[in-house]
PDB file of N, CA and C in Angstrom:
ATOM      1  N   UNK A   1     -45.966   9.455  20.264  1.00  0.00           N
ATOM      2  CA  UNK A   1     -47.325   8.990  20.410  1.00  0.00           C
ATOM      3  C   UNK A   1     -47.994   8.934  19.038  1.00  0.00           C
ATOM      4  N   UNK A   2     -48.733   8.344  18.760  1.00  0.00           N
ATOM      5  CA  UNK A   2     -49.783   8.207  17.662  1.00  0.00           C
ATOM      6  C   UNK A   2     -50.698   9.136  17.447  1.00  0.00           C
ATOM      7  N   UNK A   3     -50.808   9.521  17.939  1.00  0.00           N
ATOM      8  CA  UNK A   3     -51.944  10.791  17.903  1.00  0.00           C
ATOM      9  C   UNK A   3     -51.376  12.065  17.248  1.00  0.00           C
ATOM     10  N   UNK A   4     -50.056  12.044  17.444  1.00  0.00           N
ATOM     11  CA  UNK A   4     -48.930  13.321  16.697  1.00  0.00           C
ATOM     12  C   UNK A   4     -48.851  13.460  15.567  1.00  0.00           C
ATOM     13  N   UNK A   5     -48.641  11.804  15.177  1.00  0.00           N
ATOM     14  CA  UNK A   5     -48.490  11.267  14.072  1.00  0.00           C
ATOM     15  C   UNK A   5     -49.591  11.463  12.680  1.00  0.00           C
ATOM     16  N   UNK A   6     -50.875  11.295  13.517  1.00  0.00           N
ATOM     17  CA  UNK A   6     -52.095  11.017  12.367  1.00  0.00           C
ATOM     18  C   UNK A   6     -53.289  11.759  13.061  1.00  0.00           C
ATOM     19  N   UNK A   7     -53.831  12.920  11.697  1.00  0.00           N
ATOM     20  CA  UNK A   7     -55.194  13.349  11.857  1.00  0.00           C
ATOM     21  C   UNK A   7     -56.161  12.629  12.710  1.00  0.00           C
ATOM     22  N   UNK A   8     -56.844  13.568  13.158  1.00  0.00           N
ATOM     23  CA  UNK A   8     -58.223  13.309  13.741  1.00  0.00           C
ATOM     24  C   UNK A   8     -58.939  12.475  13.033  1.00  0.00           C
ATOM     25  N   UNK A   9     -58.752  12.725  11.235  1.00  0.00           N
ATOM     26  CA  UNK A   9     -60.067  11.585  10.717  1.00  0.00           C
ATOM     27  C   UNK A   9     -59.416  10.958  10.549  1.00  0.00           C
ATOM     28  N   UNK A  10     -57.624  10.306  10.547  1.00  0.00           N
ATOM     29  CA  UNK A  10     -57.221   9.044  10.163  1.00  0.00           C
ATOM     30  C   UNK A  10     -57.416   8.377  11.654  1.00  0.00           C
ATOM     31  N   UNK A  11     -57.158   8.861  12.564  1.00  0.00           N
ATOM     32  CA  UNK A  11     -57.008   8.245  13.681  1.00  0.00           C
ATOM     33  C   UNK A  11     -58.880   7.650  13.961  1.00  0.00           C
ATOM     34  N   UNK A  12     -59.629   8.347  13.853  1.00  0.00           N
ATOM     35  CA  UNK A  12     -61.104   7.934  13.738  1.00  0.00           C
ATOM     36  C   UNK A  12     -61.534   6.603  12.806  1.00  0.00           C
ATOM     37  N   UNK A  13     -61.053   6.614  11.749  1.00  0.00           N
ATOM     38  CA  UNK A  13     -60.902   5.649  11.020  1.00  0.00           C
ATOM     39  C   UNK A  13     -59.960   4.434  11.519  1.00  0.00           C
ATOM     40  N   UNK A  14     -59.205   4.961  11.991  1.00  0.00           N
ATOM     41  CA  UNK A  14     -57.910   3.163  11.979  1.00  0.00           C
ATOM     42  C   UNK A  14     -59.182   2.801  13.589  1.00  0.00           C
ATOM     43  N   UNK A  15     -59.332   3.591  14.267  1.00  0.00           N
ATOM     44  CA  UNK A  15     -60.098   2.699  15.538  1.00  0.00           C
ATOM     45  C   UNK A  15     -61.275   2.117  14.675  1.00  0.00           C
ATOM     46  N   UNK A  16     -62.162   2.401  14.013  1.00  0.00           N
ATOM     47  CA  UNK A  16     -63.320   1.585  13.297  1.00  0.00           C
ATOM     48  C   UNK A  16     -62.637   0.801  12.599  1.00  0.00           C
ATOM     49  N   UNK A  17     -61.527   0.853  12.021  1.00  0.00           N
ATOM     50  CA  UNK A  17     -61.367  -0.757  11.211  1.00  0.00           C
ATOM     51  C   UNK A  17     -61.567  -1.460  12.077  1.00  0.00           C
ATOM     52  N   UNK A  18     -60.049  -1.370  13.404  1.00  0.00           N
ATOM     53  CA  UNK A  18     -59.922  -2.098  14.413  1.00  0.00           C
ATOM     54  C   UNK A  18     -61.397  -2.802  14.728  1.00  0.00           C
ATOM     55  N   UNK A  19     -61.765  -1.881  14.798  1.00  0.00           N
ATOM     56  CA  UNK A  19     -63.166  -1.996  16.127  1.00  0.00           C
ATOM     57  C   UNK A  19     -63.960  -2.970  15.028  1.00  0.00           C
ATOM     58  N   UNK A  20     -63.833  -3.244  13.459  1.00  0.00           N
ATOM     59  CA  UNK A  20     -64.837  -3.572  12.998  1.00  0.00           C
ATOM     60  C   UNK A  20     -64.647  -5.067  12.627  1.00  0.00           C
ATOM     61  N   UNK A  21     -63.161  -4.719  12.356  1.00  0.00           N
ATOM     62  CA  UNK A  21     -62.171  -6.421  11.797  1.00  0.00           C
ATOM     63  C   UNK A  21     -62.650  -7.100  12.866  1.00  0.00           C
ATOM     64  N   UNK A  22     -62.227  -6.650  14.879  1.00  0.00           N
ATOM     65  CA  UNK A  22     -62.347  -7.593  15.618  1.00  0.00           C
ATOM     66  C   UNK A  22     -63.811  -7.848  16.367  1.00  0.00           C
ATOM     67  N   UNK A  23     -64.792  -7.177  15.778  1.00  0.00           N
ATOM     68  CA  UNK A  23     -66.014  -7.121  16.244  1.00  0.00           C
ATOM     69  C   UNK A  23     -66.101  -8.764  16.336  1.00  0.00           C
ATOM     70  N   UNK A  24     -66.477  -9.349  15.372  1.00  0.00           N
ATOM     71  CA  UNK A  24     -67.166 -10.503  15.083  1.00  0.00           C
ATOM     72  C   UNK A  24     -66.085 -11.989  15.148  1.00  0.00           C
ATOM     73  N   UNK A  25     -64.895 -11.007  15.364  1.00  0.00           N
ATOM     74  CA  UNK A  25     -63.534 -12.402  15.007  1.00  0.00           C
ATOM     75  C   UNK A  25     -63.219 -13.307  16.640  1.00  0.00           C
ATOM     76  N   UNK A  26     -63.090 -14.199  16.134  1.00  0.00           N
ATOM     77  CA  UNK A  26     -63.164 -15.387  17.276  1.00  0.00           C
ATOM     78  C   UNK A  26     -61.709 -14.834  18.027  1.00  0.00           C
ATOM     79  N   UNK A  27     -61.851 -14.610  19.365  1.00  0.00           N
ATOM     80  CA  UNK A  27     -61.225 -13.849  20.077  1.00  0.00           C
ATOM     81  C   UNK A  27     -60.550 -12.694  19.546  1.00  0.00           C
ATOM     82  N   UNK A  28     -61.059 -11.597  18.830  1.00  0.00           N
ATOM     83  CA  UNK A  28     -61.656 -10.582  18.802  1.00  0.00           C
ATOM     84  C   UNK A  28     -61.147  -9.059  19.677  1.00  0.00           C
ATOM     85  N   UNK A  29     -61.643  -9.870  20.760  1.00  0.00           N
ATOM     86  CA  UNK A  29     -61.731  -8.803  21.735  1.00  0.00           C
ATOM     87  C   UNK A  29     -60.585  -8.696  22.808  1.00  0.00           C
ATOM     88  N   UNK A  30     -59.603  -9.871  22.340  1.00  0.00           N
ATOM     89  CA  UNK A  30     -58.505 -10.321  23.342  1.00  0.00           C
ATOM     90  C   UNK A  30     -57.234  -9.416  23.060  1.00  0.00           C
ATOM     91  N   UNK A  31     -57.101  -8.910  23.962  1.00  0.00           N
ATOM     92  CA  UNK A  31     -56.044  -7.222  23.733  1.00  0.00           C
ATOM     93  C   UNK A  31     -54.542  -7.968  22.926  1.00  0.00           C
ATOM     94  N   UNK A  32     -54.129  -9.292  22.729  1.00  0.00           N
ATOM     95  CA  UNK A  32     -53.070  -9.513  21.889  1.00  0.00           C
ATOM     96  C   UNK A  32     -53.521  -9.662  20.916  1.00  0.00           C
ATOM     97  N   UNK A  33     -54.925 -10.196  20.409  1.00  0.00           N
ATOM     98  CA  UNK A  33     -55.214 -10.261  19.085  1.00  0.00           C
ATOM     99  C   UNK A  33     -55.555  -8.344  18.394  1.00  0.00           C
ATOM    100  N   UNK A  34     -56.058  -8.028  19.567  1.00  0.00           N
ATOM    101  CA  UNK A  34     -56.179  -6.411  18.822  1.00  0.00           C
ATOM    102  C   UNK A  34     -54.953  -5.220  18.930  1.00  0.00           C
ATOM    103  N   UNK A  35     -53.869  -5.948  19.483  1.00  0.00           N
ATOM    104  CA  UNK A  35     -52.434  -5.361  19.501  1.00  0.00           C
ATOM    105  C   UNK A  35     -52.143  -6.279  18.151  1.00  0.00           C
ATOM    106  N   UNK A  36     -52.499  -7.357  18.004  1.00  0.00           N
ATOM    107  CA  UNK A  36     -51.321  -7.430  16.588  1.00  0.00           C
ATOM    108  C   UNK A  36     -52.168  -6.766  15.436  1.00  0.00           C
ATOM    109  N   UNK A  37     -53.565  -6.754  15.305  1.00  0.00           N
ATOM    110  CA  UNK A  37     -54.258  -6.021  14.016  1.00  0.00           C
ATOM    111  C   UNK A  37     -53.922  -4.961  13.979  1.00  0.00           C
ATOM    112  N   UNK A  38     -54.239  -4.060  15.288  1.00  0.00           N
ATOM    113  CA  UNK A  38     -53.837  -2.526  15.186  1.00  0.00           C
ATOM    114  C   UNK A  38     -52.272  -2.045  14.877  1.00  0.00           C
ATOM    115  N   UNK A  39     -51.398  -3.382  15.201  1.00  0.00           N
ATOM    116  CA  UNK A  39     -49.998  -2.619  14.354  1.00  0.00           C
ATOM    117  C   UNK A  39     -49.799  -2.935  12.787  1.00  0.00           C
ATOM    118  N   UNK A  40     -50.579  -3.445  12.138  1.00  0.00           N
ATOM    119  CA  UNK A  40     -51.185  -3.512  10.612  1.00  0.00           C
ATOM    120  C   UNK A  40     -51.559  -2.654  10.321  1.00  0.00           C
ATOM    121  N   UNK A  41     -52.910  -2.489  10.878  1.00  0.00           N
ATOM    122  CA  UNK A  41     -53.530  -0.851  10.169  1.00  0.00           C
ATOM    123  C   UNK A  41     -52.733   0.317  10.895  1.00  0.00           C
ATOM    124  N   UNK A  42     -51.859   0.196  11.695  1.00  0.00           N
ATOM    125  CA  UNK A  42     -50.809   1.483  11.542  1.00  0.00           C
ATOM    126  C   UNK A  42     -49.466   1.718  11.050  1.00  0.00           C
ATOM    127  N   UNK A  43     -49.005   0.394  10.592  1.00  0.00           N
ATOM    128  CA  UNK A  43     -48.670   0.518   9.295  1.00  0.00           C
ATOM    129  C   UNK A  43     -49.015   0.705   7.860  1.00  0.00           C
ATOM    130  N   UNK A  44     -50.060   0.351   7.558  1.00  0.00           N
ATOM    131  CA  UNK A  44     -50.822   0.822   6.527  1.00  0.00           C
ATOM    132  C   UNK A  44     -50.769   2.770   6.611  1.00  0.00           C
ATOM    133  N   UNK A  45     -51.484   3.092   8.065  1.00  0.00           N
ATOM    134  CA  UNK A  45     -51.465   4.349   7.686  1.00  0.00           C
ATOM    135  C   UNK A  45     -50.158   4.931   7.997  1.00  0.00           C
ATOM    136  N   UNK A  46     -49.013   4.708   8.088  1.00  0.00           N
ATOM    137  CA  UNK A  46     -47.968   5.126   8.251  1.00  0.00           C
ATOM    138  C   UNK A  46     -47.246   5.243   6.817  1.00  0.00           C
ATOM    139  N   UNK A  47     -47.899   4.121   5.916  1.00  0.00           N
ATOM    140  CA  UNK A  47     -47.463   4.054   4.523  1.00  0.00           C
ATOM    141  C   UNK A  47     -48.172   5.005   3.447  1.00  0.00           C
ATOM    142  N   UNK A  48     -49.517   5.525   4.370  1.00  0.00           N
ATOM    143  CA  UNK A  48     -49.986   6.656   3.476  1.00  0.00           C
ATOM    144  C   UNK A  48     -51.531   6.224   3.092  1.00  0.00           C
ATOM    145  N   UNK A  49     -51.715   4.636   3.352  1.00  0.00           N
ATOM    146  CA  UNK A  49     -52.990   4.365   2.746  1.00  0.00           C
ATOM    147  C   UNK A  49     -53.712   4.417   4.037  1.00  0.00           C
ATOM    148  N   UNK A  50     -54.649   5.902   4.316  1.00  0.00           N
ATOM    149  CA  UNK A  50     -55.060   5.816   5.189  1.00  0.00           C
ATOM    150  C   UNK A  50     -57.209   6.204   5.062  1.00  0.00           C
ATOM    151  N   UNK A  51     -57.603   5.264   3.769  1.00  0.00           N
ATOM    152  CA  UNK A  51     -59.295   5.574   3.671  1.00  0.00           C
ATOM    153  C   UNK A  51     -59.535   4.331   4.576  1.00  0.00           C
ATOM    154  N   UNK A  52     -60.649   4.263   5.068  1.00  0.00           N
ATOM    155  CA  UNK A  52     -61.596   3.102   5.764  1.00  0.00           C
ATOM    156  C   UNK A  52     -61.098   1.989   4.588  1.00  0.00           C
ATOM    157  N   UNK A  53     -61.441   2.031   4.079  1.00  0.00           N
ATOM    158  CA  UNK A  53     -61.522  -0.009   3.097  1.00  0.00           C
ATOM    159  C   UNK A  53     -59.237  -0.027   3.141  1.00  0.00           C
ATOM    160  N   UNK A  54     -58.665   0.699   2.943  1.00  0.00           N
ATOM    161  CA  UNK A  54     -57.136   0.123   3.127  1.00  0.00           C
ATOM    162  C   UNK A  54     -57.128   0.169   4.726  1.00  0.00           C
ATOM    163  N   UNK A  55     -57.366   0.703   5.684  1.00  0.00           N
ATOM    164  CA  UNK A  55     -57.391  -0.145   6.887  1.00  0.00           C
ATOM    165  C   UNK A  55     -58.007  -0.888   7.519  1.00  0.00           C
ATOM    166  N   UNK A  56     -58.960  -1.400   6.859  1.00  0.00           N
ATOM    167  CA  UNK A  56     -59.927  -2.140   7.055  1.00  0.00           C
ATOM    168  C   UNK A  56     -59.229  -3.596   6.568  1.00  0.00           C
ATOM    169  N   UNK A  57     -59.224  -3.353   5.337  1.00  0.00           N
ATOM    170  CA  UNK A  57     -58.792  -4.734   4.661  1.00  0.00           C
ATOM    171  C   UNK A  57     -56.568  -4.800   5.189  1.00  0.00           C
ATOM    172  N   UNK A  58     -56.426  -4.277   5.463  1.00  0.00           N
ATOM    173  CA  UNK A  58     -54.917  -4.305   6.447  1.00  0.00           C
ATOM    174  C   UNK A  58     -54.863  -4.722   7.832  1.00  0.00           C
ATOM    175  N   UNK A  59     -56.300  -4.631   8.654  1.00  0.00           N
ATOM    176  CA  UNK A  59     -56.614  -5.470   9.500  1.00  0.00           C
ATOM    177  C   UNK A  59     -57.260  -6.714   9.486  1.00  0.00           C
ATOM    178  N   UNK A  60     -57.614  -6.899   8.675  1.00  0.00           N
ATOM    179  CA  UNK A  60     -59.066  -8.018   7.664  1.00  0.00           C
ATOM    180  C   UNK A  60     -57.189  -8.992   8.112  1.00  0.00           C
ATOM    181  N   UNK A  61     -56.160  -8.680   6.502  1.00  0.00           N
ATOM    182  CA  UNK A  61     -54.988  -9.515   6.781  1.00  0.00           C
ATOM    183  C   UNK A  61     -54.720 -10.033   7.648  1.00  0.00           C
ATOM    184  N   UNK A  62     -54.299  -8.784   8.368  1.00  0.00           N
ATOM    185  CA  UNK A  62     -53.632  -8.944  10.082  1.00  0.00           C
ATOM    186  C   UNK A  62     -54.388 -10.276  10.998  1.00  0.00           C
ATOM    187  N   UNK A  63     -55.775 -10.487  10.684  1.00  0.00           N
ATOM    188  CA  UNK A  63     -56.503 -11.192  11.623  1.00  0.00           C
ATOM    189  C   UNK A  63     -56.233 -12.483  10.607  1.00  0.00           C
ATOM    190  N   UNK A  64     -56.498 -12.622   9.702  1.00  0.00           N
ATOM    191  CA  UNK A  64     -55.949 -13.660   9.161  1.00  0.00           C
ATOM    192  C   UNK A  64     -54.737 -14.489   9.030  1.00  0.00           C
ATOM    193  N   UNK A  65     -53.934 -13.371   9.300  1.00  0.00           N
ATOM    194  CA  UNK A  65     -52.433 -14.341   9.821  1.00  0.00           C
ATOM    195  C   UNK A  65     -52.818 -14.809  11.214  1.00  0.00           C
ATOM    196  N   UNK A  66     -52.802 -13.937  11.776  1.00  0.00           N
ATOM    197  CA  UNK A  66     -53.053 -14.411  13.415  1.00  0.00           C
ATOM    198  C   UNK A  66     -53.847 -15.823  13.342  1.00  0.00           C
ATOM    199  N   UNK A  67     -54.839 -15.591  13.238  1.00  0.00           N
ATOM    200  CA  UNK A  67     -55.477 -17.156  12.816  1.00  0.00           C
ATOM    201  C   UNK A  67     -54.910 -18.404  12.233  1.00  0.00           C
ATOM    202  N   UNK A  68     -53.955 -18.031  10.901  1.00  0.00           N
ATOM    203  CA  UNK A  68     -53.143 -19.250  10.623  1.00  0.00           C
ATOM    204  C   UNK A  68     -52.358 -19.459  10.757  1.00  0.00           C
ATOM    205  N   UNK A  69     -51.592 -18.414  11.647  1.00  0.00           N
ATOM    206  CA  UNK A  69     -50.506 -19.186  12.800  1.00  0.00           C
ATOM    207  C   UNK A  69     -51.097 -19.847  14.267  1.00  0.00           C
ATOM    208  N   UNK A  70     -52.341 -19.880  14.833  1.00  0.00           N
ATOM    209  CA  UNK A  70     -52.436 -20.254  15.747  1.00  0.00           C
ATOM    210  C   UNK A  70     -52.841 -21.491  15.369  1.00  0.00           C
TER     211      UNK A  70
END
């Protein structure tokens, strides 16, 4: 599970990127677009970069591919 894996404040943090990348993003809120961001920013924090702005901007990416592949 994920939760084993990563602190209380990383895990607090990767949900606010999530929550912040797909706030405003054109389908956003659609559980495949926030399954593919959220396995970005948990790779990011799996790689160690785990402040708000590296999972933030690792989901920022994530939504940006998604977009220019669709």
């Amino acid at each position: 599970m994920i939760e084993e894996r990563f602190d209380s404040r990383t895990l607090a943090a990767m949900n606010f990127a999530l929550d912040c990348v797909c706030a405003d993003a054109l389908h956003g809120e659609e559980h495949a677009t926030r399954k593919y961001v959220a396995r970005y920013i948990i790779k990011c924090a799996k790689s160690g970069r785990t402040t708000l702005p590296e999972l933030t901007e690792a989901g920022q990416q994530a939504l940006a591919k998604a977009i220019a592949a669709a």
